[in-house]
C-alpha atoms as a PDB file:
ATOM      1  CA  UNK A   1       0.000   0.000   0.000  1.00  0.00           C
ATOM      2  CA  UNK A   2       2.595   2.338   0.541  1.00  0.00           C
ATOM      3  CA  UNK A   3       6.062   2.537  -0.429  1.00  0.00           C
ATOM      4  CA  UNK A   4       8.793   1.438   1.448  1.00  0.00           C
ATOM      5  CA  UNK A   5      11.330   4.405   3.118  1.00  0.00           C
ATOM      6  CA  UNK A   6      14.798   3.516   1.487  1.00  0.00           C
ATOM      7  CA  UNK A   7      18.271   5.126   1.731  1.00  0.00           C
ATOM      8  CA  UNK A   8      17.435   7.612  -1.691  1.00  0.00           C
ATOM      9  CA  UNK A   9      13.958   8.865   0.068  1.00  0.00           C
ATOM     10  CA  UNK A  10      15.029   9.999   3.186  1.00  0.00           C
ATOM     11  CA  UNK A  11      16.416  13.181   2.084  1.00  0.00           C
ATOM     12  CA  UNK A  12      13.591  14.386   0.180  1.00  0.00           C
ATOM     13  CA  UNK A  13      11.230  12.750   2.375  1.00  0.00           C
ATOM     14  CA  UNK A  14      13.079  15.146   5.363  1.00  0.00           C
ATOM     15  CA  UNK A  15      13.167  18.135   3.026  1.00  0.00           C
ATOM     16  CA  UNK A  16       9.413  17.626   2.414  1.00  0.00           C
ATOM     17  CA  UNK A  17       8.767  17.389   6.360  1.00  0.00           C
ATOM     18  CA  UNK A  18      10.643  20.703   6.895  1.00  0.00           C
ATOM     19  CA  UNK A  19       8.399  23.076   4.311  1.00  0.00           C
ATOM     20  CA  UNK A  20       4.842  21.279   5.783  1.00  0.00           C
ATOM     21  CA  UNK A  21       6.948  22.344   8.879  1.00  0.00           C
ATOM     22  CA  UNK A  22       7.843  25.601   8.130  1.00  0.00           C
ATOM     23  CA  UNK A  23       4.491  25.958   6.447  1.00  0.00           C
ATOM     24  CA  UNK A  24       2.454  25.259   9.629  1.00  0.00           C
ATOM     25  CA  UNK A  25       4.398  27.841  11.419  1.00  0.00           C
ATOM     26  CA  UNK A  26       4.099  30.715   9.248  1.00  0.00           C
ATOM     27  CA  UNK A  27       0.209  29.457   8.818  1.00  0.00           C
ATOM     28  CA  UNK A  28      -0.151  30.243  12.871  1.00  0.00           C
ATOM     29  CA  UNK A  29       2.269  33.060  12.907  1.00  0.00           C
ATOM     30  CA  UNK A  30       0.128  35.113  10.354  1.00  0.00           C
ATOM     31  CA  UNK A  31      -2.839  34.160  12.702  1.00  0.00           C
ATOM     32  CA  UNK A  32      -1.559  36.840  14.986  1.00  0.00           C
ATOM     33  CA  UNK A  33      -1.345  39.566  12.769  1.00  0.00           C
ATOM     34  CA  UNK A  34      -3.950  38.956   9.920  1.00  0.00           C
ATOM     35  CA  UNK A  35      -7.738  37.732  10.090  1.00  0.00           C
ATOM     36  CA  UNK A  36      -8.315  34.308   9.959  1.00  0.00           C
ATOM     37  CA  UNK A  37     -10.472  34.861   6.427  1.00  0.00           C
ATOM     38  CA  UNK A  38      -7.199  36.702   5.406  1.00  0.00           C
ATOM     39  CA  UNK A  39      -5.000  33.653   6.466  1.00  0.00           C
ATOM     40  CA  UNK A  40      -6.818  31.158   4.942  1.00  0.00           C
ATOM     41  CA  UNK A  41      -7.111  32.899   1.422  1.00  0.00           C
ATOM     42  CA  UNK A  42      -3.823  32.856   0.984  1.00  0.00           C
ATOM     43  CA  UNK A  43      -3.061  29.577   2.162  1.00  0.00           C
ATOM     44  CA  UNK A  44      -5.629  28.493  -0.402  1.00  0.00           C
ATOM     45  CA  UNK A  45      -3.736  29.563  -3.520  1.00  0.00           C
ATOM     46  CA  UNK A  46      -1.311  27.108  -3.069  1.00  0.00           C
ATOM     47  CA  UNK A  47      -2.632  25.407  -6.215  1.00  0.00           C
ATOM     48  CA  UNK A  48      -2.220  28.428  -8.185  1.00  0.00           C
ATOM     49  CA  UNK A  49       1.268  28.646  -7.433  1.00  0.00           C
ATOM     50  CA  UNK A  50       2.356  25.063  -7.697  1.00  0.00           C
ATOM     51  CA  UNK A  51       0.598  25.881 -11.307  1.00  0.00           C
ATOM     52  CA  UNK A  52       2.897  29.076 -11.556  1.00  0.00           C
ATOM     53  CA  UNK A  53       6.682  27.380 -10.511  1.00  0.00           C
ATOM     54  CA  UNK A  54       5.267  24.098 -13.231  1.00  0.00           C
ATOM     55  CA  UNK A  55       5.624  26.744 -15.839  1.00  0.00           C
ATOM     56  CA  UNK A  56       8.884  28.547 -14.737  1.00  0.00           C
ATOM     57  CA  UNK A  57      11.138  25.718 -12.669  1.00  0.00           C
ATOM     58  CA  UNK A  58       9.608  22.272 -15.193  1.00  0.00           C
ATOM     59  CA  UNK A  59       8.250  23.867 -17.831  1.00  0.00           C
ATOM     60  CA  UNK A  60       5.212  22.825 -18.061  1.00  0.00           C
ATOM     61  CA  UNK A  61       2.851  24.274 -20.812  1.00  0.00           C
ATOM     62  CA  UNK A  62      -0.087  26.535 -20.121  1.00  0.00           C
ATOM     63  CA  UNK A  63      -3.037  26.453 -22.109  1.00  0.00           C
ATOM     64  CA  UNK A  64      -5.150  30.290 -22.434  1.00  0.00           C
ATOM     65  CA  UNK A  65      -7.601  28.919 -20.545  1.00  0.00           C
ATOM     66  CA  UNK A  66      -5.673  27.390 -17.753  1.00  0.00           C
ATOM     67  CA  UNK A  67      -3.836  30.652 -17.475  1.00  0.00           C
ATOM     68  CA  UNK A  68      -6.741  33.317 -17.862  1.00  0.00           C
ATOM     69  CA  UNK A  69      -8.335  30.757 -14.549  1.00  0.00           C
ATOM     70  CA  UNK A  70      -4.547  31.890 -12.741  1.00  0.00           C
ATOM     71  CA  UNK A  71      -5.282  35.341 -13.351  1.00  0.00           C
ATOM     72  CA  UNK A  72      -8.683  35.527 -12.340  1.00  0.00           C
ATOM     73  CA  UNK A  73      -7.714  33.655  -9.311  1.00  0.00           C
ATOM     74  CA  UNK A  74      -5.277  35.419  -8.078  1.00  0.00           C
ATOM     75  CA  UNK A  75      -7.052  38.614  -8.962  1.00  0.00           C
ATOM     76  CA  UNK A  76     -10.203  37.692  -7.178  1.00  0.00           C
ATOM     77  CA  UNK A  77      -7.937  36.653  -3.976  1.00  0.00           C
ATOM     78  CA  UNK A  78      -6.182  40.162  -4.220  1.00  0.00           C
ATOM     79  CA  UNK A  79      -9.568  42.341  -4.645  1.00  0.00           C
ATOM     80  CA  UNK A  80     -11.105  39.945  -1.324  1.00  0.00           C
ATOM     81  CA  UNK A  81      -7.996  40.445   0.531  1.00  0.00           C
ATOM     82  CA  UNK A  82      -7.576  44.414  -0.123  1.00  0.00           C
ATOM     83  CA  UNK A  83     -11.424  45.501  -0.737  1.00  0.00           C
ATOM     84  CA  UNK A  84     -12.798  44.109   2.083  1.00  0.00           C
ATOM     85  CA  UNK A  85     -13.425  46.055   5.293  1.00  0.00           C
END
């Protein structure tokens, strides 16, 4: 069912641990200082981003469609996060 932890995993398994780590941390250290609406917004667009370093770091292609939906994402996540009282 799952894959066996050899010698070649364990570095990118521990590599993996430490950004959820580090992730988790900034996640509940924003808490303090933003709303949790705010916090969770942002936290959200991970998708969009993973989408963003495929194209630049692997890449990947982008139709027009799939990158008009990045836009509009990240455009309606801006206007919630700095229109809103």
């Amino acid at each position: 069912m799952y894959d066996d932890i050899t010698r070649e995993n364990i570095v990118p398994i521990g590599i993996r641990m430490a950004q959820n780590s580090f992730s988790l941390i900034a996640n509940y250290a924003a808490l303090k200082y933003f709303s949790l609406t705010t916090v969770s917004m942002v936290m959200n667009l991970s998708p969009l981003v993973t989408v963003i370093f495929a194209f630049l770091f692997l890449k990947e292609r982008l139709k027009l469609s799939e990158s008009i939906v990045i836009v509009l994402g990240f455009s309606a996540v801006t206007l919630m996060i700095l229109g809103g009282n």
